[in-house]
PDB file of N, CA and C in Angstrom:
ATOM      1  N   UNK A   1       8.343   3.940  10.808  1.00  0.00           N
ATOM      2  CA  UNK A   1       7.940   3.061   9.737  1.00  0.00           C
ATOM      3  C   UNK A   1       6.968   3.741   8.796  1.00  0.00           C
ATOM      4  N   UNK A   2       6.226   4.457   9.262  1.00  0.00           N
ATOM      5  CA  UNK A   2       4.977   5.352   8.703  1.00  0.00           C
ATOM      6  C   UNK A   2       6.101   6.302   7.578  1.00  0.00           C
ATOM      7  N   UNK A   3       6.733   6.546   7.399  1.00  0.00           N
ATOM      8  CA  UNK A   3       7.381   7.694   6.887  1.00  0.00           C
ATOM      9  C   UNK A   3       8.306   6.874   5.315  1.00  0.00           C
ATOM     10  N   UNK A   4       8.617   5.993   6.190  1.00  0.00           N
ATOM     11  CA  UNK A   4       8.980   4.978   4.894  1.00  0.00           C
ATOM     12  C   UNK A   4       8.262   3.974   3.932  1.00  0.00           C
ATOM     13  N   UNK A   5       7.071   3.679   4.789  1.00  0.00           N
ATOM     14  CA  UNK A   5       6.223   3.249   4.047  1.00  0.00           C
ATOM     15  C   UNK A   5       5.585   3.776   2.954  1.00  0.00           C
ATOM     16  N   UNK A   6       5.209   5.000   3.478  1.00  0.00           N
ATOM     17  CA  UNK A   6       4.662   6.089   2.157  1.00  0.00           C
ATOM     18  C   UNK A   6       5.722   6.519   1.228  1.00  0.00           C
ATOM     19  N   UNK A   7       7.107   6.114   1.704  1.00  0.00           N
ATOM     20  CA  UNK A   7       7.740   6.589   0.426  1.00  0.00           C
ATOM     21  C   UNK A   7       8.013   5.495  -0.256  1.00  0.00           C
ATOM     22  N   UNK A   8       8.083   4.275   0.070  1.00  0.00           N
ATOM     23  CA  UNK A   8       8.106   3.182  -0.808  1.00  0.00           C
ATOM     24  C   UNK A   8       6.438   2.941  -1.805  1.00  0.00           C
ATOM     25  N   UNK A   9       5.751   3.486  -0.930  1.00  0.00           N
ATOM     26  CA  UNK A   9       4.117   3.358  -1.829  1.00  0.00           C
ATOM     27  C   UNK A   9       4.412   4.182  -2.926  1.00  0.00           C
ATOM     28  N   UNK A  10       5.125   5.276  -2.894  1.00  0.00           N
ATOM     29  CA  UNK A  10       4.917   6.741  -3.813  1.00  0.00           C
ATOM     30  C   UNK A  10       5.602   6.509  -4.714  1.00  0.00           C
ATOM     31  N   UNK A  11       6.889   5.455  -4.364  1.00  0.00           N
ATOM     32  CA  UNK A  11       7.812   4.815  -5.480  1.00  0.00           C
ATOM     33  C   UNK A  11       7.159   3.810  -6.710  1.00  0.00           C
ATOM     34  N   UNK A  12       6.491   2.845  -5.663  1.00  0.00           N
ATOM     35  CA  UNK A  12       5.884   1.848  -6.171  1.00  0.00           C
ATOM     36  C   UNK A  12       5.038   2.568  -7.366  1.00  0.00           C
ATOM     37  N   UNK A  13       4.275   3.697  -7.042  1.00  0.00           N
ATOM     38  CA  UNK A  13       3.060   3.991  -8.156  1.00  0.00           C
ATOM     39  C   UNK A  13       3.608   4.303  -9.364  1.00  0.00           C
ATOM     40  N   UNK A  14       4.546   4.936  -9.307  1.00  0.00           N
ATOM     41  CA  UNK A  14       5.650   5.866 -10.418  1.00  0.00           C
ATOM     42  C   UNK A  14       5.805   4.670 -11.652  1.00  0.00           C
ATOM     43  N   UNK A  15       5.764   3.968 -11.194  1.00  0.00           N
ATOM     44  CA  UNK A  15       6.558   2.730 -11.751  1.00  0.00           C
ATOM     45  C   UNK A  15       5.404   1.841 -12.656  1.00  0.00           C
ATOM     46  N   UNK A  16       5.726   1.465 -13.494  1.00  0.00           N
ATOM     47  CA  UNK A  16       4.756   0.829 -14.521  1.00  0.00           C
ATOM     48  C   UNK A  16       5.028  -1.052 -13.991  1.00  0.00           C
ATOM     49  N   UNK A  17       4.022  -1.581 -14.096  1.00  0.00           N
ATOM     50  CA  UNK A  17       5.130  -3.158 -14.180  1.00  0.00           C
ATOM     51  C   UNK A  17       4.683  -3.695 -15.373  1.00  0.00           C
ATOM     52  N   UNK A  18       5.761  -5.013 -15.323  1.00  0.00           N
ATOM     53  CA  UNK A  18       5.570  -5.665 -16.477  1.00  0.00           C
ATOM     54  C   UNK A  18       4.002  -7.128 -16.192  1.00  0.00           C
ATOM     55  N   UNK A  19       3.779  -7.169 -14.892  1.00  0.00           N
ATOM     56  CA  UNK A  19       3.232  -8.218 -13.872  1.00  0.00           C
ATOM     57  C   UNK A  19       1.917  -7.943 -14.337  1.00  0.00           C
ATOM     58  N   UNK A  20       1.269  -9.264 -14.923  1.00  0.00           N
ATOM     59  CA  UNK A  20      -0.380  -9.094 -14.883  1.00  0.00           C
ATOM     60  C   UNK A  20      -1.074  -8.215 -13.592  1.00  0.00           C
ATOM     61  N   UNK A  21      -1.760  -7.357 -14.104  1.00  0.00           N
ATOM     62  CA  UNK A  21      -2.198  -6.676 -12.656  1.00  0.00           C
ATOM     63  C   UNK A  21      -2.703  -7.242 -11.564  1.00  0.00           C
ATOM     64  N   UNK A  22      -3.610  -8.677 -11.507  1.00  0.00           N
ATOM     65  CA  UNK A  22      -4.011  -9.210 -10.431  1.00  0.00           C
ATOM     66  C   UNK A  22      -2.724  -9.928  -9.742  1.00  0.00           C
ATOM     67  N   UNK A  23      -1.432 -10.190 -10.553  1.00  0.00           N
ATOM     68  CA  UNK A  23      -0.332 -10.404  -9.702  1.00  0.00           C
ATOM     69  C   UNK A  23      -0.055  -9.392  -8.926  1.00  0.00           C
ATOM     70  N   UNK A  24       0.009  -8.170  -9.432  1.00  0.00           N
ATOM     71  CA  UNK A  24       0.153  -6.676  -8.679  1.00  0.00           C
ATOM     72  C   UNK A  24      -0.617  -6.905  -7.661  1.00  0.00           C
ATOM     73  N   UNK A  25      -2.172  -6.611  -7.920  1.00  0.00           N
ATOM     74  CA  UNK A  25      -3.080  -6.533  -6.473  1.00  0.00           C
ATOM     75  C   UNK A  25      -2.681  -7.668  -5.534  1.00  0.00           C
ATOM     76  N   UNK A  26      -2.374  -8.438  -5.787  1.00  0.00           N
ATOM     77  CA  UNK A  26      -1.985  -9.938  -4.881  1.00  0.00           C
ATOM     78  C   UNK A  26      -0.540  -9.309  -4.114  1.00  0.00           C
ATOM     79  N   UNK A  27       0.249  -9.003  -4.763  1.00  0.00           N
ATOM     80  CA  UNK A  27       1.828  -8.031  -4.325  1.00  0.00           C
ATOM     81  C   UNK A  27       1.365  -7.410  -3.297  1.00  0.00           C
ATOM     82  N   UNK A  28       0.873  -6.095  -3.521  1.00  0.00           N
ATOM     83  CA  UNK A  28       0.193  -5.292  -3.057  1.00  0.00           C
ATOM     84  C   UNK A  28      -0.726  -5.771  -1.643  1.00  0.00           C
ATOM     85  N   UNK A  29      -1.353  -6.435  -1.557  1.00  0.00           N
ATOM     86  CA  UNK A  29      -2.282  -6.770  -0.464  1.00  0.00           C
ATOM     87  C   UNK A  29      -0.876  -7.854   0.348  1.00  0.00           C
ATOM     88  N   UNK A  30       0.040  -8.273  -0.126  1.00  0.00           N
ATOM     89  CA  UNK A  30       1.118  -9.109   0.747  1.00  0.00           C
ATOM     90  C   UNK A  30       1.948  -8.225   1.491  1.00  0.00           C
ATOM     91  N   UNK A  31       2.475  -6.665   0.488  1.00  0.00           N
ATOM     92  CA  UNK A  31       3.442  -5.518   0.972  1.00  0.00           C
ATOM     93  C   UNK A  31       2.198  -5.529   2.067  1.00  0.00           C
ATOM     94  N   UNK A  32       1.356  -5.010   1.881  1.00  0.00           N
ATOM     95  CA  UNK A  32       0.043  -4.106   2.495  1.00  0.00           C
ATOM     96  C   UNK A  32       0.377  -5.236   4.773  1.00  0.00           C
ATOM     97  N   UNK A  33       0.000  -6.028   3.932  1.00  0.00           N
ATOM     98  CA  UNK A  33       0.070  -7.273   5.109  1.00  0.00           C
ATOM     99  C   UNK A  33       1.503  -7.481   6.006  1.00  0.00           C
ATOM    100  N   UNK A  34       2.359  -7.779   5.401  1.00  0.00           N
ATOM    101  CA  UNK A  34       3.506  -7.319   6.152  1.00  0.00           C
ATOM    102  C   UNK A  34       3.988  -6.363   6.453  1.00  0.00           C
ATOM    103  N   UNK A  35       3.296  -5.018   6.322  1.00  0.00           N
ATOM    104  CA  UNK A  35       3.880  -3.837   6.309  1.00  0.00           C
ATOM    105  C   UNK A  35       3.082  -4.109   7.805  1.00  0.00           C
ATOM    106  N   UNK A  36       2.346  -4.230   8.343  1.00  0.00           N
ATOM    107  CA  UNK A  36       0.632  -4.446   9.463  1.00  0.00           C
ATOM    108  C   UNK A  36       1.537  -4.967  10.542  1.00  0.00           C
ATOM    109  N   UNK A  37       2.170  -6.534   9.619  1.00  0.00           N
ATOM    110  CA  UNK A  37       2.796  -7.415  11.199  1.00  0.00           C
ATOM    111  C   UNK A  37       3.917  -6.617  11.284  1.00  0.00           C
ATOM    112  N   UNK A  38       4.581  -6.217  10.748  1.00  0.00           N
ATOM    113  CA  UNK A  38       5.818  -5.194  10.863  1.00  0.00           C
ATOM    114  C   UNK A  38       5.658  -4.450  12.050  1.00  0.00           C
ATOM    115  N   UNK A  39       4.653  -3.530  11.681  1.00  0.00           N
ATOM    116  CA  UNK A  39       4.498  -2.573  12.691  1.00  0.00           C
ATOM    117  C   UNK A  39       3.616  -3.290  13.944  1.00  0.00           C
ATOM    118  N   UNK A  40       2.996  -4.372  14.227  1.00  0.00           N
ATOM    119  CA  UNK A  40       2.685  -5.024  14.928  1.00  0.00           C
ATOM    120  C   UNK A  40       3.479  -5.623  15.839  1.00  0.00           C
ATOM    121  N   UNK A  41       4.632  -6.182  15.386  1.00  0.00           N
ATOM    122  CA  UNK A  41       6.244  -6.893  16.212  1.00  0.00           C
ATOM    123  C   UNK A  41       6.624  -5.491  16.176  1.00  0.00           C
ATOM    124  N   UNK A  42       6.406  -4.590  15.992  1.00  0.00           N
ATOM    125  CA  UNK A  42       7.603  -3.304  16.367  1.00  0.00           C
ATOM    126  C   UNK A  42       6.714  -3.068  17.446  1.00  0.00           C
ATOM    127  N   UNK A  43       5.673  -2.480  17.484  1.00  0.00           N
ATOM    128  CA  UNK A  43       4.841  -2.040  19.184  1.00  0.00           C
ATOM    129  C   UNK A  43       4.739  -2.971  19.953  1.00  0.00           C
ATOM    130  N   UNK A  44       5.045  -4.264  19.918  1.00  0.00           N
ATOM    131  CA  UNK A  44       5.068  -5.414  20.770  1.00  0.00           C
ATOM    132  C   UNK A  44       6.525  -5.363  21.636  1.00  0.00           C
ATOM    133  N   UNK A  45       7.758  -5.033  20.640  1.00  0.00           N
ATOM    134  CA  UNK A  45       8.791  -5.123  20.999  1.00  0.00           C
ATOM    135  C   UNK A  45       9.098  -3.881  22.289  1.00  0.00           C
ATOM    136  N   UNK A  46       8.815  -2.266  21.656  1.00  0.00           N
ATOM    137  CA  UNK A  46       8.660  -1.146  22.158  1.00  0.00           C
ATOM    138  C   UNK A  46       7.842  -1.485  23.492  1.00  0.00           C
ATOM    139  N   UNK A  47       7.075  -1.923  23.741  1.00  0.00           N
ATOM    140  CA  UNK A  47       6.069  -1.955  25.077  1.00  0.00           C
ATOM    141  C   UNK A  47       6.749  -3.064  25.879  1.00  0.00           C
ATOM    142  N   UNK A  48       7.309  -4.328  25.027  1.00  0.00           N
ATOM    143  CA  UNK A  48       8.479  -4.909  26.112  1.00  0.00           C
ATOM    144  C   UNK A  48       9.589  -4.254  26.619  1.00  0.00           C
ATOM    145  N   UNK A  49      10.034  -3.811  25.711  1.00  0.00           N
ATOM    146  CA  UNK A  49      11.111  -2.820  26.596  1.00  0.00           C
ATOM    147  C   UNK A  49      10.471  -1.802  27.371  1.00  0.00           C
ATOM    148  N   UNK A  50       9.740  -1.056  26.719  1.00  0.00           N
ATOM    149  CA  UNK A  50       8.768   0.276  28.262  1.00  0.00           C
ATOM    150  C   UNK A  50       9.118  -0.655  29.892  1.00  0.00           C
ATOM    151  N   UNK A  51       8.191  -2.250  29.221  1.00  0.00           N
ATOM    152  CA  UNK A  51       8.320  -2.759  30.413  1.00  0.00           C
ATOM    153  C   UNK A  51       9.147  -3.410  31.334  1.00  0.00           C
ATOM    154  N   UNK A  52      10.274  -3.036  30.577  1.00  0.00           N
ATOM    155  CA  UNK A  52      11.741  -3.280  31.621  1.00  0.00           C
ATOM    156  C   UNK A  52      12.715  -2.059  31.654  1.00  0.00           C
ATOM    157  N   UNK A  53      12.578  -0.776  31.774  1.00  0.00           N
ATOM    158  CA  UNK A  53      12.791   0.079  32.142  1.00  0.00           C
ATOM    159  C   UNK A  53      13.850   0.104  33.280  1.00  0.00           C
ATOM    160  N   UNK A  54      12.633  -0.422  34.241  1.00  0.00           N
ATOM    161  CA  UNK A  54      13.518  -0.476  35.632  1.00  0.00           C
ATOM    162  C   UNK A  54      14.734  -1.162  35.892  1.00  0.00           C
ATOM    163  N   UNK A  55      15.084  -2.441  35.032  1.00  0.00           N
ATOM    164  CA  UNK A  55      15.820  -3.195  34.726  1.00  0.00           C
ATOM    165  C   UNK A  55      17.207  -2.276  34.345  1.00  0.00           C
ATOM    166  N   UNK A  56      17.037  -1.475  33.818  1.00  0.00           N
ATOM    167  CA  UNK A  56      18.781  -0.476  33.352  1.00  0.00           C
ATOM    168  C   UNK A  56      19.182  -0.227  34.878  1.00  0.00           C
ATOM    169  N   UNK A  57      20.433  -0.137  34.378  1.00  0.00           N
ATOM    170  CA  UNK A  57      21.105   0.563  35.819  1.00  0.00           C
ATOM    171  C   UNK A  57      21.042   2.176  35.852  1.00  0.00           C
ATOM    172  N   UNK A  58      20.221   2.956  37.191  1.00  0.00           N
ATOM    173  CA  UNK A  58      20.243   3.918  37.050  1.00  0.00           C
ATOM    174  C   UNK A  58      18.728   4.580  36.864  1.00  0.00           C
ATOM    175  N   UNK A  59      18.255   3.524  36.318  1.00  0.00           N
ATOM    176  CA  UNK A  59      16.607   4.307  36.192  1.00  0.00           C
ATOM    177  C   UNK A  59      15.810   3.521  37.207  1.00  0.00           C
ATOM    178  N   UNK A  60      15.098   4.346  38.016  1.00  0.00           N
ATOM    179  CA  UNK A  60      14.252   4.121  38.750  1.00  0.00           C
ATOM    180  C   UNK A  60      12.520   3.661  38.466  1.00  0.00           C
ATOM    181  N   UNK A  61      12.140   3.757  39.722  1.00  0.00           N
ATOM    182  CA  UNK A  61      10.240   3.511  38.960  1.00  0.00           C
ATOM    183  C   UNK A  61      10.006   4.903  38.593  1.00  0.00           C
ATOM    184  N   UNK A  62      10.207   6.090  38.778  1.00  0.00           N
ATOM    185  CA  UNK A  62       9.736   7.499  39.149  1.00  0.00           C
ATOM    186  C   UNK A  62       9.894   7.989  37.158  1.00  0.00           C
ATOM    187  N   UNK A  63      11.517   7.535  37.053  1.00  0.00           N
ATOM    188  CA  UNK A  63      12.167   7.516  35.841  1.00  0.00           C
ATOM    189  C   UNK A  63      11.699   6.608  34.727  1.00  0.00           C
ATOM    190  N   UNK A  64      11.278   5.744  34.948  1.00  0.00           N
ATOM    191  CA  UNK A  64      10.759   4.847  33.972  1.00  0.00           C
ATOM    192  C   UNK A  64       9.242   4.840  33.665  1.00  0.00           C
ATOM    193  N   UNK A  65       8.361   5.744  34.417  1.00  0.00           N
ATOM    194  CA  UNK A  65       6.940   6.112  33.932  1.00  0.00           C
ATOM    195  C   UNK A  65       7.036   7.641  33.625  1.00  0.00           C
ATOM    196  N   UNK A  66       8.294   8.596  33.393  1.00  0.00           N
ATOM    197  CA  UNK A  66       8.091   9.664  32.916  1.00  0.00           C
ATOM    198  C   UNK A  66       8.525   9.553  31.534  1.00  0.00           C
ATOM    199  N   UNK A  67       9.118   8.353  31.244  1.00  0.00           N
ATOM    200  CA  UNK A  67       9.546   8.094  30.288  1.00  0.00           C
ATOM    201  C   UNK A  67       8.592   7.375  29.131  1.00  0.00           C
ATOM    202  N   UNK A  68       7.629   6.220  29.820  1.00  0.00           N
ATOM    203  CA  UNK A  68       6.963   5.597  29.612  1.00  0.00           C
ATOM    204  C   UNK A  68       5.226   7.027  28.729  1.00  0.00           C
ATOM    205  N   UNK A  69       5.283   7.820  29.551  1.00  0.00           N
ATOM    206  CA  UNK A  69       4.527   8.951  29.665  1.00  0.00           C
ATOM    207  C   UNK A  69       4.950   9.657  28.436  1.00  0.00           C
ATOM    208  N   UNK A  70       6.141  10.215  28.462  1.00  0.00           N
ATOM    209  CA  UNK A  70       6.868  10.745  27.146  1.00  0.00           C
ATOM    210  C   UNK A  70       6.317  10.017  25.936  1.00  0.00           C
ATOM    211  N   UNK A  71       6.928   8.514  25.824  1.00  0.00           N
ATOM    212  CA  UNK A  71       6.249   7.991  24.766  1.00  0.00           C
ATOM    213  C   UNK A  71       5.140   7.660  24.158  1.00  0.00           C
ATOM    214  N   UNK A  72       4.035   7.601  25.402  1.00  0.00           N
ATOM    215  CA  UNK A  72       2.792   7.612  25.170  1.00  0.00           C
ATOM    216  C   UNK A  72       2.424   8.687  24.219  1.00  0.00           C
ATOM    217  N   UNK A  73       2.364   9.964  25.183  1.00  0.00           N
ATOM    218  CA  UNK A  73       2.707  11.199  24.526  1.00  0.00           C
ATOM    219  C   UNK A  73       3.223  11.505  23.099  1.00  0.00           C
ATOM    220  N   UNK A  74       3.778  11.405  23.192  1.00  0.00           N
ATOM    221  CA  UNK A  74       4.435  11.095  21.917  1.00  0.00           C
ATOM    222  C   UNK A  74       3.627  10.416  20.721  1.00  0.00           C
ATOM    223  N   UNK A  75       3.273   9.612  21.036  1.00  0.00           N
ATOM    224  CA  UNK A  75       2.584   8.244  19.762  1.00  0.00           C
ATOM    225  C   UNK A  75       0.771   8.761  19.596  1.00  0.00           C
ATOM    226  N   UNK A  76       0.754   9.801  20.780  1.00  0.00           N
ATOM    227  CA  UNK A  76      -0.640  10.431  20.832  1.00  0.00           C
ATOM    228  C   UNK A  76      -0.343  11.416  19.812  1.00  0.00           C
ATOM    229  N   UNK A  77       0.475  12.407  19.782  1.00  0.00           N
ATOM    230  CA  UNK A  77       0.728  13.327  18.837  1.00  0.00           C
ATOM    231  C   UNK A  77       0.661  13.306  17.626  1.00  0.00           C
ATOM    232  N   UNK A  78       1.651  11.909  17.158  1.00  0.00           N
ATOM    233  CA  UNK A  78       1.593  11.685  15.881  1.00  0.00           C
ATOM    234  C   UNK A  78       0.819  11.032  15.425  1.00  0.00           C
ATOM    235  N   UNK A  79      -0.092  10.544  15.866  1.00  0.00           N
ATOM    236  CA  UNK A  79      -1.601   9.118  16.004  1.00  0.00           C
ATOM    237  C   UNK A  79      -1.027   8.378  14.966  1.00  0.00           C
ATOM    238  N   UNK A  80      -0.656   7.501  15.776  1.00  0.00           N
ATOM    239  CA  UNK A  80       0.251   6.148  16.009  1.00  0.00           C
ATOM    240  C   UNK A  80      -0.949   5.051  16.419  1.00  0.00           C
ATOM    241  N   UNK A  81      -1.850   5.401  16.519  1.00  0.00           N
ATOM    242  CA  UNK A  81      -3.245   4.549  17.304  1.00  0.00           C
ATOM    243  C   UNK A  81      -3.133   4.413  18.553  1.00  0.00           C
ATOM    244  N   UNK A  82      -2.213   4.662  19.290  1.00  0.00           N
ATOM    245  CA  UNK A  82      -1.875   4.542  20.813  1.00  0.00           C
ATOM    246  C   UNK A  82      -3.213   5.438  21.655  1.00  0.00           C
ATOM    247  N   UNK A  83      -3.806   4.456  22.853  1.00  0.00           N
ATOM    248  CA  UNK A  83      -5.231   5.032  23.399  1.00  0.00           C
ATOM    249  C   UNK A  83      -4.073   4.981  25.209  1.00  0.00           C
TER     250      UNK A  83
END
């Protein structure tokens, strides 16, 4: 989401509007806001699934915290805010 967000921001600036500007800042702080719960229901969703892992056929507990580990990992790298 991080990757698209900044390219829709970089779009957005380019662009002149026709919109009184405090309609803009009002726009702007709504994109800004749903862009937040967006990624808020997306790490909610991601950590429900982490937490049914075991649930697939085929993956074990052993398999489903190296995996779980990976992604941590992962979201540490790219600081994702993940502690």
């Amino acid at each position: 989401m991080g990757k698209s967000l900044r390219k829709i921001k970089r779009e957005r600036e380019k662009t002149t509007s026709p919109f009184h500007p405090e309609v803009m800042k009002a726009w702007n702080r709504g994109f800004e806001a749903g862009a937040k719960r967006q990624n808020e229901l997306d790490t909610q969703l991601m950590l429900e699934w982490l937490g049914k892992l075991e649930e697939i056929s085929g993956v074990g507990e052993k398999t489903a915290w190296k995996i779980r580990e990976h992604f941590l990992d992962f979201m540490k790298e790219n600081k994702h805010g993940v502690s």
